[in-house]
Structures are given as C-alpha cells and as structure tokens.
C-alpha atoms as a PDB file:
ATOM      1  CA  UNK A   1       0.000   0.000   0.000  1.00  0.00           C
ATOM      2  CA  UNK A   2       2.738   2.399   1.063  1.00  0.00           C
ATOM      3  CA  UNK A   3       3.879   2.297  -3.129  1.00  0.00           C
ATOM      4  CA  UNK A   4       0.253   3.411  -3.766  1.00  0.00           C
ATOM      5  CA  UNK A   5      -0.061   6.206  -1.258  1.00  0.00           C
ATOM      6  CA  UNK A   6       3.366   7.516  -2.072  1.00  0.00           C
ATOM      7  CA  UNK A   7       2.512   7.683  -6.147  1.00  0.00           C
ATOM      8  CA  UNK A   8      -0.963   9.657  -4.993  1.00  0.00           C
ATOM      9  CA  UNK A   9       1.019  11.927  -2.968  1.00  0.00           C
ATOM     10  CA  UNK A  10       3.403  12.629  -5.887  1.00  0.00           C
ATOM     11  CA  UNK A  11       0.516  13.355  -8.077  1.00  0.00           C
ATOM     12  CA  UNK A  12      -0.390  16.797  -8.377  1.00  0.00           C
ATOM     13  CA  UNK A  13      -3.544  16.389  -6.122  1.00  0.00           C
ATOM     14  CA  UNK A  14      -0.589  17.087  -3.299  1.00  0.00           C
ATOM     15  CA  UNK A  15       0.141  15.946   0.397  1.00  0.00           C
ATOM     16  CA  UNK A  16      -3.479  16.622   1.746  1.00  0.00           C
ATOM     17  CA  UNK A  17      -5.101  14.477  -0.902  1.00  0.00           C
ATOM     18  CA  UNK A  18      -2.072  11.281  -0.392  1.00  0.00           C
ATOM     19  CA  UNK A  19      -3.435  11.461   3.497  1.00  0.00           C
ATOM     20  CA  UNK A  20      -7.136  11.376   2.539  1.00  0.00           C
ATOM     21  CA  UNK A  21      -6.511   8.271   0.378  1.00  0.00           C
ATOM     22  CA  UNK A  22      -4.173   6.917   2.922  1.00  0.00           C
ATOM     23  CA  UNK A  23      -6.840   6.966   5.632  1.00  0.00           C
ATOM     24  CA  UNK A  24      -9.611   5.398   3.224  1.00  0.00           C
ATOM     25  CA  UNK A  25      -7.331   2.839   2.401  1.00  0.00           C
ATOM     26  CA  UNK A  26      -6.873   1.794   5.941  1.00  0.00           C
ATOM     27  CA  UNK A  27     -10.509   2.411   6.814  1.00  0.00           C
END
C-alpha cells in the first residue's frame, strides 16, 4: 500500500489528498 499512497502523494492532487486516500485505504 505504502507504493500506492506515495505515487498519490506525488501526483499533483498534493500531500493533503495522499493522506485522505491513505486513511480510506486503511478504513
């Protein structure tokens, strides 16, 4: 998962948008 989250946060939807996906993906 951590691949996934770190290619989201790279994307230009930024840092706040990598931790919103992050936390979906865990919940």
């Amino acid at each position: 998962m951590a691949g996934t989250v770190t290619v989201v946060g790279l994307g230009p939807a930024g840092p706040e948008l990598c931790t919103a996906e992050a936390l979906q993906a865990i919940a």
